[in-house]
C-alpha atoms as a PDB file:
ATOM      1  CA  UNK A   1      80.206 119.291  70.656  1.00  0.00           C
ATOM      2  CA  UNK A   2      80.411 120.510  67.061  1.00  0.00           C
ATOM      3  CA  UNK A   3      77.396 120.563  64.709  1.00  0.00           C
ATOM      4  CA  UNK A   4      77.557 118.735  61.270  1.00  0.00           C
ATOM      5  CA  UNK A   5      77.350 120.454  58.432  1.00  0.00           C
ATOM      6  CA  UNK A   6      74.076 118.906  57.654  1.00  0.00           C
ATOM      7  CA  UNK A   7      72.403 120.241  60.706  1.00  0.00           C
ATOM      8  CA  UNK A   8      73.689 123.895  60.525  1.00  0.00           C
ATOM      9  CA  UNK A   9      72.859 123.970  56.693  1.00  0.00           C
ATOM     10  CA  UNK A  10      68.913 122.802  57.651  1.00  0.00           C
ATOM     11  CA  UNK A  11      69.322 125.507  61.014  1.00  0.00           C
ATOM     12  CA  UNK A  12      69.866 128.151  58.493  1.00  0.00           C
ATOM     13  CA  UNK A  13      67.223 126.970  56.122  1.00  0.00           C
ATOM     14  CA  UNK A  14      64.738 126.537  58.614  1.00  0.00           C
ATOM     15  CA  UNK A  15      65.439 130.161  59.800  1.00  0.00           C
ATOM     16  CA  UNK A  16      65.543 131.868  56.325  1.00  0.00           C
ATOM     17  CA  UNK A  17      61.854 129.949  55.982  1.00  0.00           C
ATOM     18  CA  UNK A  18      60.654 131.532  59.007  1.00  0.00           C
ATOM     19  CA  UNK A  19      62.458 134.646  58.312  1.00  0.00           C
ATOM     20  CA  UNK A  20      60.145 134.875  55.264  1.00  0.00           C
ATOM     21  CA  UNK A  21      57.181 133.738  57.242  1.00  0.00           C
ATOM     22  CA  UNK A  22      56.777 130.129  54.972  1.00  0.00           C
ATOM     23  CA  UNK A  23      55.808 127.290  56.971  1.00  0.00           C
ATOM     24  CA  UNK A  24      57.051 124.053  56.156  1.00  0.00           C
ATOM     25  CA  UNK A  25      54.472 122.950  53.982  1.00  0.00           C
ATOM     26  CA  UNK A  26      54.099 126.007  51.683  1.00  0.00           C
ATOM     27  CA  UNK A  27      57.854 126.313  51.224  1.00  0.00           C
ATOM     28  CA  UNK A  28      57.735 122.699  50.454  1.00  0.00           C
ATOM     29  CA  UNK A  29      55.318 122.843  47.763  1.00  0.00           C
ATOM     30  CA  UNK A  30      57.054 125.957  46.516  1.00  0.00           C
ATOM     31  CA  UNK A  31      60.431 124.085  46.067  1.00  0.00           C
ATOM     32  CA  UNK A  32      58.793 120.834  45.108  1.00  0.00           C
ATOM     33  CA  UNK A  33      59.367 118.485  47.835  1.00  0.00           C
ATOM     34  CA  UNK A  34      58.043 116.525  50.327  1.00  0.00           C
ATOM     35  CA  UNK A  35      57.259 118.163  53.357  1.00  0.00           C
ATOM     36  CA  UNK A  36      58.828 115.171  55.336  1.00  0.00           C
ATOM     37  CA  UNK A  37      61.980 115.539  52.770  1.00  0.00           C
ATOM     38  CA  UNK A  38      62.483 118.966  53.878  1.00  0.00           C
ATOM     39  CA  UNK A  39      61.724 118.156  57.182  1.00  0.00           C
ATOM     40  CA  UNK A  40      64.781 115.857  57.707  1.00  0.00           C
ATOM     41  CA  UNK A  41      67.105 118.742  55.830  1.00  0.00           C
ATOM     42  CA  UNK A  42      66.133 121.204  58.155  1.00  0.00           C
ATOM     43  CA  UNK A  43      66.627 118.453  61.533  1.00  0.00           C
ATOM     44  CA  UNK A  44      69.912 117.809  59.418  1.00  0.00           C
ATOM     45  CA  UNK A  45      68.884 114.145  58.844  1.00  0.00           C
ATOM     46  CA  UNK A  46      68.866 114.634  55.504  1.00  0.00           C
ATOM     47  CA  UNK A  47      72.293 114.655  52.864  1.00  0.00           C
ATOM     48  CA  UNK A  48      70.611 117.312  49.988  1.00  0.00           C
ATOM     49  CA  UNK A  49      72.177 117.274  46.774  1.00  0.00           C
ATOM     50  CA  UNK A  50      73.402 120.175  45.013  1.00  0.00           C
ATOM     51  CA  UNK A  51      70.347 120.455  42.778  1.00  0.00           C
ATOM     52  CA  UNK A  52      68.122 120.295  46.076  1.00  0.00           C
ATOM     53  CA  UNK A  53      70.464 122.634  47.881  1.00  0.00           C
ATOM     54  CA  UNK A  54      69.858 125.142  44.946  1.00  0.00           C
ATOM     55  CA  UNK A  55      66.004 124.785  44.477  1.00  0.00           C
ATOM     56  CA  UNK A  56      65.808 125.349  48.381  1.00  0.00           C
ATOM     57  CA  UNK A  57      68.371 128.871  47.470  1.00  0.00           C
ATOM     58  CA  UNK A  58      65.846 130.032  44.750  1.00  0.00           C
ATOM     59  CA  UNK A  59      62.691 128.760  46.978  1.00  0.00           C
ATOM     60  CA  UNK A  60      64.269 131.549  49.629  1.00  0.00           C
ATOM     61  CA  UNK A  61      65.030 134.163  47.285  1.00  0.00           C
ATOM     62  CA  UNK A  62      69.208 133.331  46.997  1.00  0.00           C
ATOM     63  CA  UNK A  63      71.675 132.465  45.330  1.00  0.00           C
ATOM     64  CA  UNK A  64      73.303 129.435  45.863  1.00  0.00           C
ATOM     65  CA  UNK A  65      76.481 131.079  46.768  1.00  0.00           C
ATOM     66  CA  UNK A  66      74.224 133.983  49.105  1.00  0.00           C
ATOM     67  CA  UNK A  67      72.874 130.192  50.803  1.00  0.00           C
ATOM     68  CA  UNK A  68      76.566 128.529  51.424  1.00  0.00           C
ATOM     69  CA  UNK A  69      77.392 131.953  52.749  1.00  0.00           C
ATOM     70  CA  UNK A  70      74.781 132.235  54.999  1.00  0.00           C
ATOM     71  CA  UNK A  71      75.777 128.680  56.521  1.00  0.00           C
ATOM     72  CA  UNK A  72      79.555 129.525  56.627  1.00  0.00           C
ATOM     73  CA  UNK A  73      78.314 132.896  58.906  1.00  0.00           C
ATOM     74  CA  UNK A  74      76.818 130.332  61.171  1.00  0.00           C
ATOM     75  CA  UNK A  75      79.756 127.785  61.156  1.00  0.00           C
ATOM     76  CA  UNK A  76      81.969 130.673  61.608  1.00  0.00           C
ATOM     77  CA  UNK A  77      81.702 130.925  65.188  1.00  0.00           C
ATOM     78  CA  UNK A  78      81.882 127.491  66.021  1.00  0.00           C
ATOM     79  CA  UNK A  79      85.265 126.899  63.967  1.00  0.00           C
ATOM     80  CA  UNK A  80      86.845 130.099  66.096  1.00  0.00           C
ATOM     81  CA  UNK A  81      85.957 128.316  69.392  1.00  0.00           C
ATOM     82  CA  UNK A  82      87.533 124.820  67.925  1.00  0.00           C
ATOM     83  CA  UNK A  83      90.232 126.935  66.710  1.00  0.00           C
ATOM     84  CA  UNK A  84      90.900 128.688  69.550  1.00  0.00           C
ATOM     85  CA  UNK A  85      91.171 125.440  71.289  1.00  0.00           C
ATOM     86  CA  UNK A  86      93.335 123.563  69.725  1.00  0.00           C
ATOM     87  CA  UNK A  87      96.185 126.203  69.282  1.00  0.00           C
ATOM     88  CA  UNK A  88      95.030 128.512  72.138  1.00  0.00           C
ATOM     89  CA  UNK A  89      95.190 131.810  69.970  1.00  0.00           C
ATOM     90  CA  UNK A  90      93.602 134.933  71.222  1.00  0.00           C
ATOM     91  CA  UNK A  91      90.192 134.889  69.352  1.00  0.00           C
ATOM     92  CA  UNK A  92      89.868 139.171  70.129  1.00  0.00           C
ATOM     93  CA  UNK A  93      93.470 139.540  68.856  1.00  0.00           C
ATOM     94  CA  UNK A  94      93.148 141.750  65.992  1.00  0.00           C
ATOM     95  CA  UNK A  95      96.392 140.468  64.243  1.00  0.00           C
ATOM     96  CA  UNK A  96      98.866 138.002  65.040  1.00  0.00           C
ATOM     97  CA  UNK A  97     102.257 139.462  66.908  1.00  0.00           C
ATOM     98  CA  UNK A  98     104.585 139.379  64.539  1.00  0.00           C
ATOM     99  CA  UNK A  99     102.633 141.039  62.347  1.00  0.00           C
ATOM    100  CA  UNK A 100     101.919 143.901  64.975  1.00  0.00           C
ATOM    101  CA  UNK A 101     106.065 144.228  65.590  1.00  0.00           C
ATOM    102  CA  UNK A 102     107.146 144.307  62.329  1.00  0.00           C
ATOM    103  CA  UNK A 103     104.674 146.934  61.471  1.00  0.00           C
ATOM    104  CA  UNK A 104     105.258 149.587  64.175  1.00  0.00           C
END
């Protein structure tokens, strides 16, 4: 079963919180919400809007950009499995074969 986007974006949040050793309702009061509010992001119940998503990056010491990539490093795995699935490539190929041929 794949994981919205919403719940992997408040995974990672809730891990770069802990990471810095904020609890919920410091980091909260820090970024100006609700502690309930960011409650629901992290248990991805919650649809954050950009300026949210950015006060949350700042709150945590990031960029934006350093948060969506943070998320896409934990999507990443889960698209190479659904990948993987639906065209059965080799995930621990290295390069695809034609590639591998026409370079030798």
């Amino acid at each position: 079963m794949n994981q919205t986007l919403n719940l992997t974006f408040g995974q990672c949040v809730r891990a770069l919180r802990q990471e810095k050793g904020l609890t919920q309702v410091v980091f909260s009061e820090r970024c100006g919400f609700y502690q309930t509010y960011l409650s629901r992001i992290e248990n991805g119940q919650a649809n954050p809007t950009l300026n949210a998503i950015e006060v949350i990056a700042t709150g945590l010491g990031l960029t934006i950009f350093e948060l969506f990539e943070r998320v896409r490093q934990r999507l990443e795995p889960a698209a190479v499995v659904a990948d993987t699935a639906s065209t059965g490539a080799d995930p621990t190929a290295s390069e695809p074969a034609e590639s591998a041929a026409a370079g030798g």
